[in-house]
Protein backbone atom coordinates (compact mmCIF):
# COMPACT_ATOMS: atom_id res chain seq x y z
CA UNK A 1 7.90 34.16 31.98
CA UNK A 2 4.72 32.08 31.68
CA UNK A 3 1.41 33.81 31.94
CA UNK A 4 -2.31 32.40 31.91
CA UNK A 5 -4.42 33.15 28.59
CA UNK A 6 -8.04 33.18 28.08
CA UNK A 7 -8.87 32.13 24.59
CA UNK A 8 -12.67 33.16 23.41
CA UNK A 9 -14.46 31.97 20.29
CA UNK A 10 -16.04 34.77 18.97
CA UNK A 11 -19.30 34.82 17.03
CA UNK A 12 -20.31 36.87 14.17
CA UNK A 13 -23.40 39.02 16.70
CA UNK A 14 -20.08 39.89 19.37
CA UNK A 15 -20.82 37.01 21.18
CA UNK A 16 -17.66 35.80 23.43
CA UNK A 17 -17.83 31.59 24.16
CA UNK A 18 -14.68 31.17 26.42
CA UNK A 19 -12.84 27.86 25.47
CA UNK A 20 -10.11 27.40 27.73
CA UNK A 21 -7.65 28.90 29.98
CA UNK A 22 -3.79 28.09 29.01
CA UNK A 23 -0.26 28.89 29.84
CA UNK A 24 2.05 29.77 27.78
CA UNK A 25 5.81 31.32 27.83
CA UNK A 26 5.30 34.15 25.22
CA UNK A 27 2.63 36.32 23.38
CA UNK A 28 3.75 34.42 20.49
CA UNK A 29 3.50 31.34 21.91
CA UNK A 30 -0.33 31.44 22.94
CA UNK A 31 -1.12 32.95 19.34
CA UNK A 32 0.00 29.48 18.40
CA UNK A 33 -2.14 27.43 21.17
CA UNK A 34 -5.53 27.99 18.97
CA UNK A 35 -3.91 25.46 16.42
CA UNK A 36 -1.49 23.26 19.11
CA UNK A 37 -5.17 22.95 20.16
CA UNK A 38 -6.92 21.59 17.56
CA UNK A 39 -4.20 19.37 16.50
CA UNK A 40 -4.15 17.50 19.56
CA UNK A 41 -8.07 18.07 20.58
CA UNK A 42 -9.85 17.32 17.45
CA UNK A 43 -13.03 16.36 18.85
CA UNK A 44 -13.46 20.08 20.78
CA UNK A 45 -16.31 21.70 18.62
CA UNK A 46 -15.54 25.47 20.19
CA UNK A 47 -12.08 24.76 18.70
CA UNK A 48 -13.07 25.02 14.70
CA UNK A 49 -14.33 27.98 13.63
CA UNK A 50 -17.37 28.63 11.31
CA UNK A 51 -17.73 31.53 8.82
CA UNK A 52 -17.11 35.02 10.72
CA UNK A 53 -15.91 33.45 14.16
CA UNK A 54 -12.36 34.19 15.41
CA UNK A 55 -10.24 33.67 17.81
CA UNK A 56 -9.12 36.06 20.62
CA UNK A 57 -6.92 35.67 23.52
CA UNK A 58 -6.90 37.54 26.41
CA UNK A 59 -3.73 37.80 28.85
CA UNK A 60 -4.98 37.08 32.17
CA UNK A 61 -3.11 40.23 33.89
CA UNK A 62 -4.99 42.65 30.67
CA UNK A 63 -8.23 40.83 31.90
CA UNK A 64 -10.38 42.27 34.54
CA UNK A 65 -10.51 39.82 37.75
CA UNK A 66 -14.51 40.03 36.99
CA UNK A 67 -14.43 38.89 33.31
CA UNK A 68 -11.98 36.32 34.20
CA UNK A 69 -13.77 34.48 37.13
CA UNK A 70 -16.74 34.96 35.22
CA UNK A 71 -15.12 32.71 32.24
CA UNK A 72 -13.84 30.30 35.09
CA UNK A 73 -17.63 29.61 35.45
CA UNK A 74 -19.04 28.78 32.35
CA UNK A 75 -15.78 26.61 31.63
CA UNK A 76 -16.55 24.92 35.01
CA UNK A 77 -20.09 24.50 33.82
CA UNK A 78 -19.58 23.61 30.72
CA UNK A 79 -17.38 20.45 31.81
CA UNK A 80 -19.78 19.33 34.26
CA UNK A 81 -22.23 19.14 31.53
CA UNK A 82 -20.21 16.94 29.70
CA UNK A 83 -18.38 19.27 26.78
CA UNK A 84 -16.09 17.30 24.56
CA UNK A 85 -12.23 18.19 24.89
């Protein structure tokens, strides 16, 4: 069944940049997406890490409705500023 992901960059002081929201058919499947989506988005800065950032991805029905609105936002800002994909 396909589900809706959060993915966060996280930095090294526990700070959470959300990157996108994605789909994807299995657990396994959107622990893949963070390098599907460099590949084919090279130019998306929040997509390569630097030293002591990770990944994590957060399944939108283990996500509070709060924290995930809240992450619709600053995507939805973030492209109307002009962020490279």
């Amino acid at each position: 069944m396909t589900k809706s992901y959060l993915l966060y960059r996280c930095g090294g002081e526990g700070a959470l940049t959300p990157v996108m929201i994605f789909s994807a058919d299995s657990e396994e499947e959107a622990r893949e997406a963070p390098t599907w989506l460099r590949k084919h988005h090279p130019k998306n800065e929040l997509l390569h890490l630097g030293p002591g950032e990770f990944f994590e991805i957060i399944e939108q029905d283990k996500c509070s409705q709060e924290e995930w609105d809240e992450a619709q936002m600053k995507l939805k800002a973030g492209n109307a500023q002009g962020s490279k994909t």
